[in-house]
Protein backbone atom coordinates (compact mmCIF):
# COMPACT_ATOMS: atom_id res chain seq x y z
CA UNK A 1 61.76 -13.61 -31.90
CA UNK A 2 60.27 -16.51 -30.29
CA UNK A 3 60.12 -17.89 -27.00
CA UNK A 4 62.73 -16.48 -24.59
CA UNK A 5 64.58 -19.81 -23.02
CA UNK A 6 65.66 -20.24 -19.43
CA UNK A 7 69.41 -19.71 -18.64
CA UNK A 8 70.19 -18.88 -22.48
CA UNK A 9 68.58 -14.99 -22.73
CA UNK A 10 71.04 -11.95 -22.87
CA UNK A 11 70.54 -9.16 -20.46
CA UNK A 12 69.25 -6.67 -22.62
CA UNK A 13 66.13 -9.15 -23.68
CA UNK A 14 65.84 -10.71 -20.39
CA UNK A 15 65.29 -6.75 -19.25
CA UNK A 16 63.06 -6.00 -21.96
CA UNK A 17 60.66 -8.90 -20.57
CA UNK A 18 60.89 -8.33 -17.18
CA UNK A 19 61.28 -4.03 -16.56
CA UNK A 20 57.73 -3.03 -17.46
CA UNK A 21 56.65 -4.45 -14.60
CA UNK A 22 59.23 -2.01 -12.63
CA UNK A 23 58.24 1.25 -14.52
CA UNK A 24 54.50 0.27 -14.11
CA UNK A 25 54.48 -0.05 -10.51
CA UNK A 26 56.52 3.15 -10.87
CA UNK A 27 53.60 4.92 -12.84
CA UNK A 28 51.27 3.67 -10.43
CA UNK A 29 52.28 4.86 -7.51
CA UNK A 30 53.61 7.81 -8.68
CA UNK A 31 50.08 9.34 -10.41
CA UNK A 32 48.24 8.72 -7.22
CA UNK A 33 50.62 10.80 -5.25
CA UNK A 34 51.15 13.43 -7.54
CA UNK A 35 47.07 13.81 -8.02
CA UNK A 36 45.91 13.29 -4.61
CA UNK A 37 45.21 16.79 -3.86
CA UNK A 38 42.79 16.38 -7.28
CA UNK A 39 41.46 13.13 -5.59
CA UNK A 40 40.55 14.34 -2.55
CA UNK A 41 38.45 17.06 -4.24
CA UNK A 42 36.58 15.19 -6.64
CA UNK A 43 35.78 12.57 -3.66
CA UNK A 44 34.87 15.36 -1.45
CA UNK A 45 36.93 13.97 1.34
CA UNK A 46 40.04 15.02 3.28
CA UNK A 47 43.75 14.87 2.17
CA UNK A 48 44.18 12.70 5.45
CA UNK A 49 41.60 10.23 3.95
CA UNK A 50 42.75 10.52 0.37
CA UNK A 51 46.10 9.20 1.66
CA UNK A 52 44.29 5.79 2.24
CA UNK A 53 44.15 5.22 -1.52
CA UNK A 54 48.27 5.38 -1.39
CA UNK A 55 48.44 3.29 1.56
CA UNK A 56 45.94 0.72 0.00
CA UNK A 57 48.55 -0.70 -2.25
CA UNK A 58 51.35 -0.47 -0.21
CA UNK A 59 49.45 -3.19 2.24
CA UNK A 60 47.81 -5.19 -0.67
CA UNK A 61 51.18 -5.45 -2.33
CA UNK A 62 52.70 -7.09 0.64
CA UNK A 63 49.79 -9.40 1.47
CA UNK A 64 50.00 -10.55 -1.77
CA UNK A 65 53.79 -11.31 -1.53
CA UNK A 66 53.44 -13.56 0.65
CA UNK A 67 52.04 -15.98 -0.80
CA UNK A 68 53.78 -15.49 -4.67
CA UNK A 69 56.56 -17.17 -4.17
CA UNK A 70 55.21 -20.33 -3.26
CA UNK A 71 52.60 -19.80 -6.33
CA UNK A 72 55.72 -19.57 -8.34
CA UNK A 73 57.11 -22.68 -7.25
CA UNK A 74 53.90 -24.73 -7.85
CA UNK A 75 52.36 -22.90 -11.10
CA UNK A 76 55.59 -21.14 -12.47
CA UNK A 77 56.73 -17.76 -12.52
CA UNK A 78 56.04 -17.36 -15.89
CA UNK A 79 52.17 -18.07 -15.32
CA UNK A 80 51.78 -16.20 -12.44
CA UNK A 81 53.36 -12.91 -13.57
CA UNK A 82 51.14 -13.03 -16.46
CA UNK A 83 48.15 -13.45 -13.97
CA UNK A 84 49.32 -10.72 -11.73
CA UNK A 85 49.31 -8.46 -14.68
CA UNK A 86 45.75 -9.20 -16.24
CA UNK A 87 44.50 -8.61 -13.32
CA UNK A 88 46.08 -5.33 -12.72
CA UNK A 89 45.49 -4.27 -15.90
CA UNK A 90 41.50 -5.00 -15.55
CA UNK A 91 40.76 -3.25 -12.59
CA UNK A 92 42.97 0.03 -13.37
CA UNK A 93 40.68 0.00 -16.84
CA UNK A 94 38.18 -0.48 -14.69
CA UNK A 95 38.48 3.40 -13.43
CA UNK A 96 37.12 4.55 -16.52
CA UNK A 97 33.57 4.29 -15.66
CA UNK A 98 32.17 7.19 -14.00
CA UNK A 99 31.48 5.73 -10.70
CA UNK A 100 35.03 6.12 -9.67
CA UNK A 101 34.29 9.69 -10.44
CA UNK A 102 32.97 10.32 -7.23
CA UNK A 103 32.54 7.47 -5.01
CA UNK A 104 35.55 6.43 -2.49
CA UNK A 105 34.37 2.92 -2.00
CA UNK A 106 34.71 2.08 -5.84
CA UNK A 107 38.17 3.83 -5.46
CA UNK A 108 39.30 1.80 -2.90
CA UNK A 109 37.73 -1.21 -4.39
CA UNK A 110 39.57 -0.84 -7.62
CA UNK A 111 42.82 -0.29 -5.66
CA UNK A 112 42.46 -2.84 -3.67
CA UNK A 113 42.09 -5.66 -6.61
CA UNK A 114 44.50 -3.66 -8.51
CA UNK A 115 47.13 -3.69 -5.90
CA UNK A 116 46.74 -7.82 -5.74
CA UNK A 117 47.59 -8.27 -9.34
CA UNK A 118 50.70 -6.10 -8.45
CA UNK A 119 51.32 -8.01 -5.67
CA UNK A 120 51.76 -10.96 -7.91
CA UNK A 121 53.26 -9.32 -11.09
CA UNK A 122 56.23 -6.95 -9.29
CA UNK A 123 57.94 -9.88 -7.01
CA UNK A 124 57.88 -12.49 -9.69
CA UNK A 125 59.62 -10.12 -12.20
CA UNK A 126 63.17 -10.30 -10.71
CA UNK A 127 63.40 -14.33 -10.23
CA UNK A 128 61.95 -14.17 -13.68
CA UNK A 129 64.70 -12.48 -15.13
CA UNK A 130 66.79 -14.50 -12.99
CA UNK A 131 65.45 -17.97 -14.42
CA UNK A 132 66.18 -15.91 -17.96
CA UNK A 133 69.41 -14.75 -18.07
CA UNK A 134 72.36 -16.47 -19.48
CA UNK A 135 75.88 -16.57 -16.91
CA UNK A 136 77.35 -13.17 -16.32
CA UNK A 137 74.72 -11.39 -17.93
CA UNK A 138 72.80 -10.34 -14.75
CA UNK A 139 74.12 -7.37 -13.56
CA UNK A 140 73.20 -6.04 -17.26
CA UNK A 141 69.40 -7.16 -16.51
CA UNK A 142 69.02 -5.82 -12.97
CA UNK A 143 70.59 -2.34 -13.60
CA UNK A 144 68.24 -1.64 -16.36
CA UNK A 145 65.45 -2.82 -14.50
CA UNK A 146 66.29 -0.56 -11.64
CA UNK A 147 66.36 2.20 -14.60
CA UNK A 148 62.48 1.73 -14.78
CA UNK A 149 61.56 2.82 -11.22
CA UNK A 150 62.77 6.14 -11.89
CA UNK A 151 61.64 6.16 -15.14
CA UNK A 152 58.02 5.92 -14.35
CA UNK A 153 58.22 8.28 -11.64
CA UNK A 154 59.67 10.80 -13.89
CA UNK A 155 57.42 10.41 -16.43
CA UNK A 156 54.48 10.60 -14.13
CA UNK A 157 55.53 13.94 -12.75
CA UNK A 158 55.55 15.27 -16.24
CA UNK A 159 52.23 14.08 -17.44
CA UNK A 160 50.17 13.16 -14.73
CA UNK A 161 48.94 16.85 -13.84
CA UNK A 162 48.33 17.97 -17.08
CA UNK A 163 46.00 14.48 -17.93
CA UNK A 164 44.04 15.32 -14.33
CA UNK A 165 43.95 18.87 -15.39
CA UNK A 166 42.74 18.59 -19.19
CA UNK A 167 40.98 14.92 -18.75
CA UNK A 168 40.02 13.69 -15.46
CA UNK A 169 42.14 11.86 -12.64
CA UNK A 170 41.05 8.69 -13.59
CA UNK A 171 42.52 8.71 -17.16
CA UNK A 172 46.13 7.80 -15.64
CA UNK A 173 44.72 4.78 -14.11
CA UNK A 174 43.31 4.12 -17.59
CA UNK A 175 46.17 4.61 -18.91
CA UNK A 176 48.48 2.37 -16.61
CA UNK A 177 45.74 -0.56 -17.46
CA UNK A 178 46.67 -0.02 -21.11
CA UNK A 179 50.05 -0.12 -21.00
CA UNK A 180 49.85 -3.40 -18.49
CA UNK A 181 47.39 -5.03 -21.38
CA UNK A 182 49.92 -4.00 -24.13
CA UNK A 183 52.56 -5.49 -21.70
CA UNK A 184 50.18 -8.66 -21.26
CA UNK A 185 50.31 -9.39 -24.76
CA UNK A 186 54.45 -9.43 -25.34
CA UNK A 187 54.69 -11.59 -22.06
CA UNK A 188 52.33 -13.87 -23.71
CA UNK A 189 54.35 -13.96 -27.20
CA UNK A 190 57.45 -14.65 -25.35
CA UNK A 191 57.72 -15.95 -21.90
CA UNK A 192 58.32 -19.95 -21.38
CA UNK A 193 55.06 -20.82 -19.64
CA UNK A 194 55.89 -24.74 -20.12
CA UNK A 195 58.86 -23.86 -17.52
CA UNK A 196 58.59 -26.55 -14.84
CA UNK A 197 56.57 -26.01 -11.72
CA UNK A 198 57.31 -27.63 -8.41
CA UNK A 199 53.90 -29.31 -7.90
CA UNK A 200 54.55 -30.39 -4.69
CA UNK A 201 54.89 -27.39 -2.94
CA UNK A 202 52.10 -26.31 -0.68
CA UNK A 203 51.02 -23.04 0.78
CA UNK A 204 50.84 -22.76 4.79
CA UNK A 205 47.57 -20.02 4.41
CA UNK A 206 47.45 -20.05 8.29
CA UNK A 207 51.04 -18.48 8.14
CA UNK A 208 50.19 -16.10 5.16
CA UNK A 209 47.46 -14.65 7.33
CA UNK A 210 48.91 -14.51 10.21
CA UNK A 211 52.32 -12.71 8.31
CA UNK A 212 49.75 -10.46 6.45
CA UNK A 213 48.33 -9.23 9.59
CA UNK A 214 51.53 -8.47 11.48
CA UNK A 215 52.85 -6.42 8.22
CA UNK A 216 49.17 -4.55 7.77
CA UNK A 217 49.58 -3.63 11.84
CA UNK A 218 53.43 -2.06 10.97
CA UNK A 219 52.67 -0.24 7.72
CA UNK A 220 48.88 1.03 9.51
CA UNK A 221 50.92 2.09 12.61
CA UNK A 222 53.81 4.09 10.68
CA UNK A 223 51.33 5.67 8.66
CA UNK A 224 48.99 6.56 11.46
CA UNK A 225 52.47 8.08 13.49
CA UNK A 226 53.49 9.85 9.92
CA UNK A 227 50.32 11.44 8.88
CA UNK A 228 48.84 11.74 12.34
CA UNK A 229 45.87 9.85 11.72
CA UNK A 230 45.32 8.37 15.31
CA UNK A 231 46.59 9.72 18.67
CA UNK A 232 50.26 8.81 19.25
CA UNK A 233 49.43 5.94 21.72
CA UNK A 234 47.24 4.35 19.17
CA UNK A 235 49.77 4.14 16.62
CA UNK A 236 52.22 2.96 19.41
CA UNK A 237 49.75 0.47 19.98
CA UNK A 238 49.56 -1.12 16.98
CA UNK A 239 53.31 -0.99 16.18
CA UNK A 240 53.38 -3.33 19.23
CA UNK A 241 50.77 -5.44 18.33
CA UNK A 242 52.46 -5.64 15.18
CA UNK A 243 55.97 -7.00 16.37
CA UNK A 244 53.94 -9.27 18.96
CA UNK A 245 51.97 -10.87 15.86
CA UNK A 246 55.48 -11.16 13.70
CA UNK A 247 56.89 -12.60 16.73
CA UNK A 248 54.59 -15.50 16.91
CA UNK A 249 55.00 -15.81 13.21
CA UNK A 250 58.47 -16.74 13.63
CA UNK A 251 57.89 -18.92 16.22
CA UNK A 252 54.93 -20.63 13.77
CA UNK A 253 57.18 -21.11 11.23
CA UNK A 254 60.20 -22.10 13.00
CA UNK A 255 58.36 -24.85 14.63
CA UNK A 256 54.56 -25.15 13.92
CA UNK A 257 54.23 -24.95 9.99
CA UNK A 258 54.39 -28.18 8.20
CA UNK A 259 54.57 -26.26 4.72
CA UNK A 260 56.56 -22.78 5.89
CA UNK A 261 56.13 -19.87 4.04
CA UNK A 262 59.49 -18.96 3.91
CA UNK A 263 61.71 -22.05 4.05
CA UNK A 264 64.34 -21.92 7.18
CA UNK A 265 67.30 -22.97 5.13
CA UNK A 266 67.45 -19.62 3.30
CA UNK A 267 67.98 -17.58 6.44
CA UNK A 268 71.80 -17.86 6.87
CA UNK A 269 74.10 -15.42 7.87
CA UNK A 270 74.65 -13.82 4.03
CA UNK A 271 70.81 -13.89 2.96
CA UNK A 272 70.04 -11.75 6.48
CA UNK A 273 72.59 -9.18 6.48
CA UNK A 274 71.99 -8.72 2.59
CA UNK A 275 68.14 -8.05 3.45
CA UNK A 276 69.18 -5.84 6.51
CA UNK A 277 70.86 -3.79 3.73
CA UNK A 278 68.72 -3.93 1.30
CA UNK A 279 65.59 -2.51 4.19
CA UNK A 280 67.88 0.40 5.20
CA UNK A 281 68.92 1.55 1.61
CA UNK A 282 65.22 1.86 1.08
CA UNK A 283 64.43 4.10 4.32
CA UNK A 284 67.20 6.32 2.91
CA UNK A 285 66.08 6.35 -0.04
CA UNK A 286 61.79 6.90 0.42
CA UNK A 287 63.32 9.37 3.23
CA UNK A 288 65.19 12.00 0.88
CA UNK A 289 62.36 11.54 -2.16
CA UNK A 290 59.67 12.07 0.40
CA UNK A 291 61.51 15.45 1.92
CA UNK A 292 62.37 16.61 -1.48
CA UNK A 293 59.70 18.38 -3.21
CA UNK A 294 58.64 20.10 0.07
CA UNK A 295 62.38 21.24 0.41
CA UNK A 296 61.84 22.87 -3.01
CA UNK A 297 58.24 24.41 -3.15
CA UNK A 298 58.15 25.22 0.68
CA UNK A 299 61.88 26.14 1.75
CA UNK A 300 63.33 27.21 -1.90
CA UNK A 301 60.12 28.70 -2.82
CA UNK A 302 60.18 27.47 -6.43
CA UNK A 303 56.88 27.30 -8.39
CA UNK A 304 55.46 23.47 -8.68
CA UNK A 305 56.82 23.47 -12.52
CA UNK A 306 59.95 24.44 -11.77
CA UNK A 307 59.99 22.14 -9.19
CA UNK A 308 58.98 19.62 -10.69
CA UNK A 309 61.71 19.95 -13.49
CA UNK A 310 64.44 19.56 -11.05
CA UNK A 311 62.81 16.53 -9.25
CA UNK A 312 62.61 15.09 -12.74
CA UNK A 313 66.47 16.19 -12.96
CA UNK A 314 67.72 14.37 -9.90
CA UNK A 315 65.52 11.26 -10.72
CA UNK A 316 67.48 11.22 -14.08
CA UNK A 317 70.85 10.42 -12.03
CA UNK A 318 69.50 6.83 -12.33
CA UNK A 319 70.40 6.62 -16.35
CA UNK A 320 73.88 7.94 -14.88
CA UNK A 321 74.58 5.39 -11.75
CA UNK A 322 72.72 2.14 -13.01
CA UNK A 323 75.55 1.43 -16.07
CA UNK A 324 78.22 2.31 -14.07
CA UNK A 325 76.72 0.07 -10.92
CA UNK A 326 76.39 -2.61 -13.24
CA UNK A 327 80.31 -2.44 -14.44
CA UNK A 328 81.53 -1.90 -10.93
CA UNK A 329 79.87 -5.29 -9.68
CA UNK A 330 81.63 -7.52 -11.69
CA UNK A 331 84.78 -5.84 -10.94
CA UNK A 332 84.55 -5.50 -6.99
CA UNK A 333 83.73 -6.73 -4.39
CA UNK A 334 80.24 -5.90 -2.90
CA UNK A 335 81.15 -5.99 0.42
CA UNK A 336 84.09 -3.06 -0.95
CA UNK A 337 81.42 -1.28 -2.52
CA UNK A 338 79.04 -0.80 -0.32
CA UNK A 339 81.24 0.84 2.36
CA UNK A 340 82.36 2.73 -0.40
CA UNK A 341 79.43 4.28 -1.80
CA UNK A 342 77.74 4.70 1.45
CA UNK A 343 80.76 6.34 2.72
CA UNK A 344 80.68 8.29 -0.23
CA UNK A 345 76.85 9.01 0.38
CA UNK A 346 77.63 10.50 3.85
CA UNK A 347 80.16 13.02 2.21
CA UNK A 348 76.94 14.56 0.35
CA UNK A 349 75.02 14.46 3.42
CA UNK A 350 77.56 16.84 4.83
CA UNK A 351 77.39 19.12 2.02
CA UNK A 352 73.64 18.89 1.90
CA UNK A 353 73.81 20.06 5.62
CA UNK A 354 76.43 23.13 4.75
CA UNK A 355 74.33 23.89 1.71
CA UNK A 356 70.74 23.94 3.72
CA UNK A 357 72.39 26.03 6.79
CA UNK A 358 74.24 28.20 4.98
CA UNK A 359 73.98 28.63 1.01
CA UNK A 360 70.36 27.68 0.41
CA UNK A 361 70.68 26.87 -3.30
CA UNK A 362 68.42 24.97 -5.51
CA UNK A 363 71.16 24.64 -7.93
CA UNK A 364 73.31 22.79 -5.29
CA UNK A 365 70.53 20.93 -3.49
CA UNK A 366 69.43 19.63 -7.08
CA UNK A 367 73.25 18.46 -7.70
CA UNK A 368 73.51 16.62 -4.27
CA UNK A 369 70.83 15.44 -4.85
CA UNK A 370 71.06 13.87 -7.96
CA UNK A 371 74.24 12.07 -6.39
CA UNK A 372 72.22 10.81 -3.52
CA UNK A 373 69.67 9.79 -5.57
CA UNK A 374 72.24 8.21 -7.82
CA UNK A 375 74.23 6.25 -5.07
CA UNK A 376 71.27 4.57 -3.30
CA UNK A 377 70.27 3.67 -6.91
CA UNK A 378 73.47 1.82 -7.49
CA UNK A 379 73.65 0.18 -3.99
CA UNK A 380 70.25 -1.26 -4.84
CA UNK A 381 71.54 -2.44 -8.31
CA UNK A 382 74.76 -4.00 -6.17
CA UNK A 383 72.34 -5.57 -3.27
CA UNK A 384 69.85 -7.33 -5.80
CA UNK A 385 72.98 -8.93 -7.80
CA UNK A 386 74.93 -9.85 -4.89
CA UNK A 387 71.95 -11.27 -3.51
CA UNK A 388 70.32 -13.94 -6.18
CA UNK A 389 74.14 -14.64 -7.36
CA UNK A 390 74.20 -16.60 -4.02
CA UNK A 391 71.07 -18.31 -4.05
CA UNK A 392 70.48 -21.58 -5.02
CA UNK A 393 67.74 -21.83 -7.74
CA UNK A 394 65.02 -23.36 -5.67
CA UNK A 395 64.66 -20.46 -3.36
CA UNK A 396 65.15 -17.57 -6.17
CA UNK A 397 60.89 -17.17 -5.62
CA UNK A 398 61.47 -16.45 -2.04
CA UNK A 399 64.06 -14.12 -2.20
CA UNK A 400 61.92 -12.28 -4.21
CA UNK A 401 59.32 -12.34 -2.22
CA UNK A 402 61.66 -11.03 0.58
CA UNK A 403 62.86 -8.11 -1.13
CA UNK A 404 59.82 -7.18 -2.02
CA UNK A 405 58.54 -7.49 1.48
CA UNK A 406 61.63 -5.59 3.00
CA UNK A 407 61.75 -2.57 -0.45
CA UNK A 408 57.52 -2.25 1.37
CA UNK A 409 58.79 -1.87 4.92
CA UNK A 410 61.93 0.35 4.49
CA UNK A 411 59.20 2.69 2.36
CA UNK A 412 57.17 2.89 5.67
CA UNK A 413 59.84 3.83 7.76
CA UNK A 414 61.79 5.93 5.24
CA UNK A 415 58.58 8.24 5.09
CA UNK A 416 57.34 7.58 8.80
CA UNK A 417 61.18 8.98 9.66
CA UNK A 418 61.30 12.20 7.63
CA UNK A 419 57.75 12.90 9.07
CA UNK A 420 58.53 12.02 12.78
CA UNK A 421 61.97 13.90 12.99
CA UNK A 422 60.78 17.20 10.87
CA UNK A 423 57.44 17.27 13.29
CA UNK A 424 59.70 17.11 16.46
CA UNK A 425 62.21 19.51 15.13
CA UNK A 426 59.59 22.00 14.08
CA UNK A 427 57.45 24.56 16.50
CA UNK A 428 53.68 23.69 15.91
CA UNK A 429 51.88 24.99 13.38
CA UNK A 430 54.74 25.10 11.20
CA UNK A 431 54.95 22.66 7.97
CA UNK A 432 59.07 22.74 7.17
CA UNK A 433 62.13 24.82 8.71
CA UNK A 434 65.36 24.32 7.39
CA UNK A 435 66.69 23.52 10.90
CA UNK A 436 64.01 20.80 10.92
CA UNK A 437 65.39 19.43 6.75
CA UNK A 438 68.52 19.74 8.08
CA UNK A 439 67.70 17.76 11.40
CA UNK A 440 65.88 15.79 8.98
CA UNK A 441 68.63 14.61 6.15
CA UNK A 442 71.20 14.48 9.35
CA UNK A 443 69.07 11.37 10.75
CA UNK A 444 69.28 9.72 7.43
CA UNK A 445 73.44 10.17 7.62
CA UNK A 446 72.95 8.27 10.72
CA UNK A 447 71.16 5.46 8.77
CA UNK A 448 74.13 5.78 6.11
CA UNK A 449 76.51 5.30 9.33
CA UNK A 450 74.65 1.50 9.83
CA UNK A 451 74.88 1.04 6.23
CA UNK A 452 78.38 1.33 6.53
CA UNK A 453 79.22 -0.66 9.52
CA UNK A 454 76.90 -3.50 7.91
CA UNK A 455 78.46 -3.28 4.84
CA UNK A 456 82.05 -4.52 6.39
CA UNK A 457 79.73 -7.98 8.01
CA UNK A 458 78.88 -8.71 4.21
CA UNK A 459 80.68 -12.27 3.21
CA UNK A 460 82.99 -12.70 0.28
CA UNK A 461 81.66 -15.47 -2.13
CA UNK A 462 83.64 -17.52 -4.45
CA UNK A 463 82.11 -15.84 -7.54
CA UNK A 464 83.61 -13.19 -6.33
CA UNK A 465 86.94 -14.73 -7.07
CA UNK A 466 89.19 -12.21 -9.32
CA UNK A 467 87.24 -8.98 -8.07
CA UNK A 468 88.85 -6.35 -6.34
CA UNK A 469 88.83 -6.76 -2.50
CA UNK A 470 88.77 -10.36 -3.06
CA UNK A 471 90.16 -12.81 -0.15
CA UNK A 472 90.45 -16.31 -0.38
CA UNK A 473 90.62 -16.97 3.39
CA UNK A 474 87.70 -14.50 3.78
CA UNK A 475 85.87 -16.14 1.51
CA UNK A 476 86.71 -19.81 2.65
CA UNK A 477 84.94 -19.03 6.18
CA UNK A 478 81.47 -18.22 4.27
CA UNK A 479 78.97 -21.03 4.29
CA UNK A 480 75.97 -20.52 2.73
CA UNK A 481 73.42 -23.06 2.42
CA UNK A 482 73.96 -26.78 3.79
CA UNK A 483 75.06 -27.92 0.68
CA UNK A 484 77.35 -25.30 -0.06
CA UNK A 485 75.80 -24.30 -3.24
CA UNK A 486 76.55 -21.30 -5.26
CA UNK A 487 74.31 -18.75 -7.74
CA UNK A 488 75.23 -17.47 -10.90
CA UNK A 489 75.28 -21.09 -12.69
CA UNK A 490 77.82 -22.51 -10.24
CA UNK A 491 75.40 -24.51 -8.80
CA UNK A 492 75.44 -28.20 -8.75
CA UNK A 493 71.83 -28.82 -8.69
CA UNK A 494 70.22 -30.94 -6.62
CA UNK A 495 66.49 -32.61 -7.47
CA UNK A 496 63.70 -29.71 -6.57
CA UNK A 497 66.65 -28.64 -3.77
CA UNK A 498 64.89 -30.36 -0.71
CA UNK A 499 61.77 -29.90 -1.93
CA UNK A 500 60.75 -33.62 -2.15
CA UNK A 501 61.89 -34.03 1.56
CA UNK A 502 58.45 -34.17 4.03
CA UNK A 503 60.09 -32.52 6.23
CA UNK A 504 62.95 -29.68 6.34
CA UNK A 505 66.05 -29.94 8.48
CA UNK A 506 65.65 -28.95 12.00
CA UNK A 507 66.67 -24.66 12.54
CA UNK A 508 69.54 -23.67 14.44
CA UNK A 509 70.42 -19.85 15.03
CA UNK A 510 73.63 -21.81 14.71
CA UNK A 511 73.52 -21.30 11.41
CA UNK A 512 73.31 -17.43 11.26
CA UNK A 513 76.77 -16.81 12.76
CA UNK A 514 78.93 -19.34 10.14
């Protein structure tokens, strides 16, 4: 097949390239959650604990982040995918030896190197694709690499028991390492590595700590207030510490940082509420998968394989709502369909409601479900497109980095929600009511309810043109970036897009409201 070639790649191929990374972040985290009761026992240490090799990558992952977009932009995305997924692949084969058997510090360890590889592989594999695909063609690759997520946590719940059971725990980390070295190898038959690299650009590491420490104090402080770890004043504690240390981020890069992690020209008014979206749509999301399997085994009283049949069920609405996400795109408007579907969305919160109170079905939870499921799927799918279509290649890295970063964060709170509102809507001593699921899936209609009324600030672009809910006047009032530049190959490019400037135009907050 040969070298795949920037810009001329169809969807399908670009996908092929690109998804793996998707379904094996999918595996990963997946196996570790599904086991942990089987990883806590072999360790000898507490469930609580345990949790701690979950939350590992979920903090390495966004440390990481930070800093992979700008290693994009001075080694190439190519390269640095391929690095991010050697080294994943390493140190999950690494869990083979027998000291991970039984000793939490090697666990962690492991984890912890593992995660960084991930942290480099997962938010270089949608610019990557981007850089790829030929014109119009995108919407094809991003819908089937939001197939892969649910893929791999499908495919964990079906196998990852039965290798614990039969094997040992540490066989699915074995096995994720092999499929990332078998993935290694086609990426290095086929990506462009001799893609050109911005050599220029240089990495602000006083601002990637200090970023890396505000995000560790907000996903350690949900965490703590979800699983109860620390009294509720020290979680409280560090959530403030947290925004104070993000605060003074800001204000470093707005006016300290001479190489900014995240340059200030890509914050207008579009590329924020897009984010905002694209952070809530995840707290729904982590919110109803984390609720889910206790709704069944606790509240339904179905047997774990049972259960787990119908999980696999509802994550299979994915196959159903990616295709047709990917047709509607190019057809409507986003800012049309995202009222729509998360209008739609808080229809089947209503019924899920009725059916909790009153019917109690698994049949009928399992079908709303599956909808949900379905329709945050495709507004993720919708969000991604929408949002590198209007980004001017030179900042397609950072974007990536920032959905990665918000995707981490709306996980934290999606799961720190359920938690918090099913603990205060529950007597103590008691795990799961359905008053408190029903309090519970209520709170994340109210999230739907911002969805919507964010959804209607989204701007019209003029790729747009020719889509349903199209307006030219609408779409004459959006300004994007200072030169006015356009995604989706309607870009007039401009050399390295600022990049050779020593210094970036001045920030306004100006620039948020055109």
């Amino acid at each position: 097949m040969g070298r795949l070639k920037l810009h001329e790649t169809s969807g399908v191929l670009v996908a092929a390239a690109t998804s793996p990374a998707q379904f094996l972040y999918a595996l990963s985290a997946s196996h570790v959650n599904n086991n942990l009761p089987i990883l806590s026992s072999s360790l000898g240490i507490s469930l609580s604990t345990a949790s701690w090799i979950i939350n590992v990558e979920l903090i390495v992952v966004v440390i990481t982040a930070t800093m992979t977009g700008k290693l994009c932009d001075r080694f190439g995305t190519s390269l640095v995918m391929s690095l991010g997924t050697a080294v994943f692949a390493v140190f999950n084969l690494l869990f083979l030896f027998g000291a991970a058997e039984t000793s939490l510090l090697v666990v962690l360890i492991l984890r912890f190197l593992a995660s960084a590889g991930l942290g480099l592989m997962l938010p270089a594999s949608t610019p990557l694709a981007v850089q790829l695909v030929k014109k119009g063609k995108l919407n094809v690759a991003i819908a089937i690499m939001s197939i892969m997520v649910p893929f791999g946590f499908i495919l964990s719940s079906l196998i990852a028991g039965y290798v614990a059971q039969y094997g040992s725990w540490r066989y699915m980390f074995a096995i994720v390492g092999g499929l990332s070295l078998l993935y290694l190898g086609g990426q290095l038959l086929v990506l462009p590595y001799k893609e050109s690299a911005r050599r220029r650009v240089q990495i602000d590491f006083l601002g990637v700590i200090i970023l890396s420490v505000g995000l560790t104090l907000f996903i350690v402080g949900l965490t703590s207030f979800a699983q109860q770890l620390l009294p509720w004043w020290g979680s409280a504690l560090l959530l403030v510490a947290s925004v104070g240390v993000l605060a003074f981020f800001a204000f470093y890069n707005i006016r300290l940082s001479r190489a900014k992690v995240f340059p200030l020209t890509v914050f207008n008014r579009p590329t924020v509420v897009i984010e905002v979206m694209i952070f809530m749509i995840n707290v729904l999301g982590y919110s109803e998968r984390f609720l889910m399997p206790y709704i069944f085994m606790v509240l339904l009283k179905l047997p774990p394989g049972r259960a787990g049949i119908l999980i696999s069920i509802t994550g299979c609405s994915t196959f159903a709502f990616a295709p047709l996400a990917s047709f509607l795109f190019v057809r409507v408007t986003t800012r049309r369909l995202q009222f729509m579907l998360h209008a739609l969305y808080l229809v089947f919160v209503l019924l899920n409601i009725l059916n909790l109170q009153l019917v109690q079905s698994a049949v009928f939870y399992t079908v709303i479900t599956f909808v949900t499921i379905g329709l945050t799927t495709a507004s993720t799918i919708i969000s991604t497109n929408y949002n590198f279509s209007a980004v001017p290649p030179a900042f397609q890295n950072t974007v990536g980095v920032l959905n990665q970063l918000v995707t981490n964060a709306g996980h934290s709170v999606g799961v720190t929600l359920a938690v918090l509102v099913n603990n205060l809507s529950t007597d103590p001593g008691q795990e799961l009511t359905f008053n408190s699921a029903t309090i519970t899936v209520a709170a994340s209609g109210v999230v739907a309810v911002a969805v919507v009324a964010t959804s209607l600030l989204l701007s019209l672009f003029q790729f747009e043109r020719g889509r349903w809910g199209y307006s030219e006047r609408q779409s004459a009032r959006t300004k994007t970036f200072d030169e006015n530049l356009l995604g989706d190959h309607e870009v007039l490019e401009v050399e390295q897009f600022g990049q050779e400037k020593d210094q970036e135009p001045a920030f306004t907050y100006r620039g948020l409201l055109l």
